[in-house]
N, C-alpha and C. Protein backbone atom coordinates (compact mmCIF):
# COMPACT_ATOMS: atom_id res chain seq x y z
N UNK A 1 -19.51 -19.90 7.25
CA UNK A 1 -19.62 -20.23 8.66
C UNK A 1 -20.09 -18.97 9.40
N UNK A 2 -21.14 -19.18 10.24
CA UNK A 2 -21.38 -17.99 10.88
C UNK A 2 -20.58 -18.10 12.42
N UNK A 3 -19.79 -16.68 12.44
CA UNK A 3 -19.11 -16.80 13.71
C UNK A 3 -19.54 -15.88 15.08
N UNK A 4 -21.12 -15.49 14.48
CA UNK A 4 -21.53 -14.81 15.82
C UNK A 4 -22.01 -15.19 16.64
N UNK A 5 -21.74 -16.66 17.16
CA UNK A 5 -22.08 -17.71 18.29
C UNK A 5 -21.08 -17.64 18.58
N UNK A 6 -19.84 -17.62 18.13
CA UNK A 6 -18.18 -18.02 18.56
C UNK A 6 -17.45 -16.99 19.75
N UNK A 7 -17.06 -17.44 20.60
CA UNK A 7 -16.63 -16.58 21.71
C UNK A 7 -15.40 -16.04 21.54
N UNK A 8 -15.26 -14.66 22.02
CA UNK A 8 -13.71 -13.90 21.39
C UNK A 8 -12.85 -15.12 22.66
N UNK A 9 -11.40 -14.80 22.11
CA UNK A 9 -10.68 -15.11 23.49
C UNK A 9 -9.93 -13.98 23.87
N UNK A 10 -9.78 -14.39 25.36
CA UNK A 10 -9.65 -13.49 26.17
C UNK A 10 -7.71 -13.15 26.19
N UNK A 11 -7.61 -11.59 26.15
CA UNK A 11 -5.88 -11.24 26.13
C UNK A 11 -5.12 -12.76 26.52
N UNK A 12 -5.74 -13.44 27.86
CA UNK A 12 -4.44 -14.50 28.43
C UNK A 12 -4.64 -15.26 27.15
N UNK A 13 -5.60 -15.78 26.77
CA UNK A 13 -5.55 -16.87 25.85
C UNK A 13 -5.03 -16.79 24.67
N UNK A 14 -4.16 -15.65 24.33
CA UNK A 14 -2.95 -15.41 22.66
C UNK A 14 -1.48 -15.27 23.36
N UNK A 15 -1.74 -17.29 23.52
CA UNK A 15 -0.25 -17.81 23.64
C UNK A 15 0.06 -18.54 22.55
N UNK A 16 0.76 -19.18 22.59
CA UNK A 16 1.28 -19.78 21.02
C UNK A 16 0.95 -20.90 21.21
N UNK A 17 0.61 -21.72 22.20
CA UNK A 17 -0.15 -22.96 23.07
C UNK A 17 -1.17 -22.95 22.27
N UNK A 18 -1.92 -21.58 22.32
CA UNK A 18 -3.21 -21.85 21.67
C UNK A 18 -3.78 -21.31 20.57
N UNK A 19 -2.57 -20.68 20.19
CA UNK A 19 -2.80 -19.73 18.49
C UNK A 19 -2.11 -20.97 17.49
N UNK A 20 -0.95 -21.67 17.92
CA UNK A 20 -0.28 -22.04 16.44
C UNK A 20 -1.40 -23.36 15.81
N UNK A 21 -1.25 -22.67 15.05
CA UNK A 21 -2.13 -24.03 13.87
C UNK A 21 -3.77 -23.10 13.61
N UNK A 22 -3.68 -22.31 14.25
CA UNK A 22 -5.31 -21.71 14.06
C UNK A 22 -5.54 -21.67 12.53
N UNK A 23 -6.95 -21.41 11.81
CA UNK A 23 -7.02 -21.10 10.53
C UNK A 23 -7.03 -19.75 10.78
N UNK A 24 -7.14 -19.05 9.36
CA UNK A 24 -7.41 -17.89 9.65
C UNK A 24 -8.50 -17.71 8.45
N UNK A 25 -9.59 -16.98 8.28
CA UNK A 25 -10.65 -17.20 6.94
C UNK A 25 -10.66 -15.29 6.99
N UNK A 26 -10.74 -15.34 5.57
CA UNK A 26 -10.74 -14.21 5.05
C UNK A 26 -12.16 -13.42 4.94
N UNK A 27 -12.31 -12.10 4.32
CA UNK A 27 -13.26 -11.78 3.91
C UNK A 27 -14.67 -12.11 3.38
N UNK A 28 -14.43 -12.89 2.27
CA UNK A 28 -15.11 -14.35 1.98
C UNK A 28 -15.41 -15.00 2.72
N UNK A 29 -15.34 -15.53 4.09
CA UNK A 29 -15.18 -16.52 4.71
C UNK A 29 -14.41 -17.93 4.21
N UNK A 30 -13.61 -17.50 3.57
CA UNK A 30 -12.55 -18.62 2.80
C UNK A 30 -11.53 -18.69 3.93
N UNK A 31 -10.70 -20.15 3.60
CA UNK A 31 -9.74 -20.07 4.86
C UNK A 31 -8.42 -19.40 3.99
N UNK A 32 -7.71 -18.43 4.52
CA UNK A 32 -6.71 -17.71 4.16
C UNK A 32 -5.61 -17.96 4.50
N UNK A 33 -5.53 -19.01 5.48
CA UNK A 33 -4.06 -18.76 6.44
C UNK A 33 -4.08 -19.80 7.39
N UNK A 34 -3.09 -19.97 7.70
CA UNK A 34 -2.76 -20.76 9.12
C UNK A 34 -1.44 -19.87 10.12
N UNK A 35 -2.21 -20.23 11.31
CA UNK A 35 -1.20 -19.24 12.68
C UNK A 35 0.24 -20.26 12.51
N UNK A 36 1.55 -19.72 11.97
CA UNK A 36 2.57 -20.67 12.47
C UNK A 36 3.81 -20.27 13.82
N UNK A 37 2.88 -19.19 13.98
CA UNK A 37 4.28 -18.53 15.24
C UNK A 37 4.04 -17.60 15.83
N UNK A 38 3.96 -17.31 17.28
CA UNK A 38 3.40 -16.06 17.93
C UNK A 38 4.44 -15.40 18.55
N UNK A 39 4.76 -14.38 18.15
CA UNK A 39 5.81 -13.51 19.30
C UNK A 39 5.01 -12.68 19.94
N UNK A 40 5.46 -13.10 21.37
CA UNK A 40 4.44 -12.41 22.41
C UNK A 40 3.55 -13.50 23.23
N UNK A 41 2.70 -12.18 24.09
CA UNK A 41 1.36 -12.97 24.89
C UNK A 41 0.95 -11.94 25.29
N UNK A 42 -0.37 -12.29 25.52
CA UNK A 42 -1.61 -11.64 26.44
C UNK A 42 -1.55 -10.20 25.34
N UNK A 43 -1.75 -8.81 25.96
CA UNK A 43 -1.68 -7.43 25.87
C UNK A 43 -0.93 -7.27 24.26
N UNK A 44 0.35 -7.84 23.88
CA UNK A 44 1.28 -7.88 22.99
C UNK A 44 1.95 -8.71 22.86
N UNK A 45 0.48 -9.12 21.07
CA UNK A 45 0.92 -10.14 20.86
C UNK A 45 0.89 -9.99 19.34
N UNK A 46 1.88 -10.42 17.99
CA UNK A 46 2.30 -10.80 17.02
C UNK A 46 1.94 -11.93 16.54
N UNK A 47 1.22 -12.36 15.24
CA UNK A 47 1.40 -13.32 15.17
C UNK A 47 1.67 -14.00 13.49
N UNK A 48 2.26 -14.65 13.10
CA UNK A 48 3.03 -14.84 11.42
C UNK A 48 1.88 -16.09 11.15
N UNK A 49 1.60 -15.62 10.12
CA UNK A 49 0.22 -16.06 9.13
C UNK A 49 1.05 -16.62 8.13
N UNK A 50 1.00 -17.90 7.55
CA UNK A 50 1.33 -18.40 6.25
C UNK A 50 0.36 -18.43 5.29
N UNK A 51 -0.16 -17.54 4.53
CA UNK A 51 -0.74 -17.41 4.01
C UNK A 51 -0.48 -18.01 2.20
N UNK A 52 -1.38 -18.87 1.85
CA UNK A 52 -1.37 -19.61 0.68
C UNK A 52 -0.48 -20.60 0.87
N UNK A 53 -0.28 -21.27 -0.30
CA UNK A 53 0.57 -22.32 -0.53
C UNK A 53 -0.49 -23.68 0.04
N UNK A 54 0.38 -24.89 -0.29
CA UNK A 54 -0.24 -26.02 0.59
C UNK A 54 0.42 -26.94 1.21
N UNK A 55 -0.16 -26.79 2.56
CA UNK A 55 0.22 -27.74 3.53
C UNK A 55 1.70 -27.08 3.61
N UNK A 56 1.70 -25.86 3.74
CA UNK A 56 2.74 -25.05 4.03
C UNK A 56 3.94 -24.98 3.24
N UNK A 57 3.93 -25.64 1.97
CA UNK A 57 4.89 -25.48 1.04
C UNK A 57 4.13 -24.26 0.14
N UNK A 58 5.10 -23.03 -0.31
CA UNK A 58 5.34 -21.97 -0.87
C UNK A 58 4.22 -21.16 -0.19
N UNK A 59 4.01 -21.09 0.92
CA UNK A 59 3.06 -20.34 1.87
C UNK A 59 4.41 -18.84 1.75
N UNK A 60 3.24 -17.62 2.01
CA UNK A 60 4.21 -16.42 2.76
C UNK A 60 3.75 -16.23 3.68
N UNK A 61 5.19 -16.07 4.94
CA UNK A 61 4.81 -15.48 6.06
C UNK A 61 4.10 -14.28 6.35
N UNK A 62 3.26 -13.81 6.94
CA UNK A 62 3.23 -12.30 7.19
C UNK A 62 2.81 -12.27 8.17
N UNK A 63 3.53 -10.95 9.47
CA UNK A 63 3.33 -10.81 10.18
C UNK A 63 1.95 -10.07 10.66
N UNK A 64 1.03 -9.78 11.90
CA UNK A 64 -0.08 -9.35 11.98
C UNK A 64 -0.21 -9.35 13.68
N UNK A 65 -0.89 -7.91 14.29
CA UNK A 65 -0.93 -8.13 15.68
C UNK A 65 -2.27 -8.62 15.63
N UNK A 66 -2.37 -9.34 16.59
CA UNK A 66 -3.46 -10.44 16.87
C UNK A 66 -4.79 -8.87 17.40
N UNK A 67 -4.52 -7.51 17.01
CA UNK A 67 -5.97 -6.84 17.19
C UNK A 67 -5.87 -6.67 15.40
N UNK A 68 -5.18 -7.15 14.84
CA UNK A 68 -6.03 -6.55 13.05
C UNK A 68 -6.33 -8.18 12.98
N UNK A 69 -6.72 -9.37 13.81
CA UNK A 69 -7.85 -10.40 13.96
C UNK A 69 -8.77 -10.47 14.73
N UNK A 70 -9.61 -11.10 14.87
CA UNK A 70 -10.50 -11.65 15.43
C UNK A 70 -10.87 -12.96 15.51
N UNK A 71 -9.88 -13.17 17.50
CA UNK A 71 -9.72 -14.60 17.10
C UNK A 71 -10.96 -14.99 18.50
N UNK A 72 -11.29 -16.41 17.77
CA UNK A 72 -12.37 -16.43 18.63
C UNK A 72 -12.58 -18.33 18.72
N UNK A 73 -13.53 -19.04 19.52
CA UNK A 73 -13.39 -20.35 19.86
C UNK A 73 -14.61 -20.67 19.01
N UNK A 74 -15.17 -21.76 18.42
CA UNK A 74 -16.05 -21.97 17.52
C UNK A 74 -16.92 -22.81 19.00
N UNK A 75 -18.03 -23.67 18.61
CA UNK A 75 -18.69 -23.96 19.84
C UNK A 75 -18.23 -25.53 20.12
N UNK A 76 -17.30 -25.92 18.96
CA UNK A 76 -16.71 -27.31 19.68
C UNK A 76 -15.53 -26.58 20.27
N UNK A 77 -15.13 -25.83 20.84
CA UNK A 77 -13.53 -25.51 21.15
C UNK A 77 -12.50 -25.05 20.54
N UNK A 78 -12.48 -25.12 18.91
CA UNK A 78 -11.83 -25.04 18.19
C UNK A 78 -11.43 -23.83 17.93
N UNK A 79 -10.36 -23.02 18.26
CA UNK A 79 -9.37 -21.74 18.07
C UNK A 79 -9.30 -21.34 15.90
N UNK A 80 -9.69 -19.86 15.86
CA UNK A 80 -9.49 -20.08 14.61
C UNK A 80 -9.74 -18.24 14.69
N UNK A 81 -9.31 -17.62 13.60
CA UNK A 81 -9.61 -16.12 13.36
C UNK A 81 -10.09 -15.77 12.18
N UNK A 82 -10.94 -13.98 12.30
CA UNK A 82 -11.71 -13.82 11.01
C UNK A 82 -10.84 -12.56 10.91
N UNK A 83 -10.67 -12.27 9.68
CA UNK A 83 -9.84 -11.00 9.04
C UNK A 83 -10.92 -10.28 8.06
N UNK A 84 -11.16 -8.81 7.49
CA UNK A 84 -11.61 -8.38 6.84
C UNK A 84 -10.84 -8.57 5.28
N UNK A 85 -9.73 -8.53 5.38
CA UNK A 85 -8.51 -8.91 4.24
C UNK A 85 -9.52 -9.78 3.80
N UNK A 86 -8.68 -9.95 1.99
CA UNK A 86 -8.69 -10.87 1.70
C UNK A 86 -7.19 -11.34 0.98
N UNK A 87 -7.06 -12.78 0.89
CA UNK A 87 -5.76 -13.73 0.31
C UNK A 87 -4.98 -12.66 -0.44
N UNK A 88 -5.83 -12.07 -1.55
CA UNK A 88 -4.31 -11.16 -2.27
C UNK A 88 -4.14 -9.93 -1.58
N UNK A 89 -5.06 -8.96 -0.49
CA UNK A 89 -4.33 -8.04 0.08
C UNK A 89 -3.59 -9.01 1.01
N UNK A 90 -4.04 -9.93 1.80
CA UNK A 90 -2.81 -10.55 2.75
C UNK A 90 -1.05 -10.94 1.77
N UNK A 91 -1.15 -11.53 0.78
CA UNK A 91 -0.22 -11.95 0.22
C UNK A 91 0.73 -10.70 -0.49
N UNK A 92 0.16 -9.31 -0.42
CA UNK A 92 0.88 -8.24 -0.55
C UNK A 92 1.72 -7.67 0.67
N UNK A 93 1.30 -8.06 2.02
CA UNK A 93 1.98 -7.82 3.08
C UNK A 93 3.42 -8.12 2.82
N UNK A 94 4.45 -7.50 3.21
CA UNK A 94 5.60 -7.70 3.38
C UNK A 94 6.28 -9.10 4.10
N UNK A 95 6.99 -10.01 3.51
CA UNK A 95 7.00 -11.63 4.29
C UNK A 95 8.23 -11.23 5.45
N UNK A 96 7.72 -11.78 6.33
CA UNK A 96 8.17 -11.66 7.76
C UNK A 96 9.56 -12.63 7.44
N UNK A 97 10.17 -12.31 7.99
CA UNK A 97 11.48 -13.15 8.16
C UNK A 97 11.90 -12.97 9.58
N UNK A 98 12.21 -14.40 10.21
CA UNK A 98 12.79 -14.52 11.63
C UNK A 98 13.67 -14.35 11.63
């Protein structure tokens, strides 16, 4: 997917309104992740990546501030982020626990 048509969003717009469920695609442009929880907004913001598993069974959490993404709107609307990572450096991250 090429995402240099895709518009960043702006600090207000990393609320959890409009981050949870995002994909997240890796290095590859593979999808890596899904957004399941944001602590924070706007300026400082957190956000826990389930990374692997399916359909969120044996996914790991890991936490990530929404500047080591790049989250941006595709041209139907659609909220989603690009990471330089890929799946096994993400899945080495330390799993977030609430």
């Amino acid at each position: 997917m090429d995402h240099s048509g895709h518009t960043p969003l702006t600090r207000e717009e990393l609320t959890e309104d409009i981050l949870t469920g995002a994909p997240i695609y890796g290095a590859g442009d593979e999808k890596i992740g899904t957004i399941s929880h944001v602590h924070g907004n706007g300026a400082i913001t957190d956000v826990v990546v389930d990374v692997g598993g399916f359909l969120g069974i044996g996914a790991k959490p890991v936490l990530l501030s929404c500047d080591q993404l790049n989250l941006m709107r595709d041209e139907n609307g659609n909220v989603h982020g690009v990471t330089s990572w890929t799946k096994e450096q993400m899945k080495e991250l330390p799993e977030h626990r609430h």
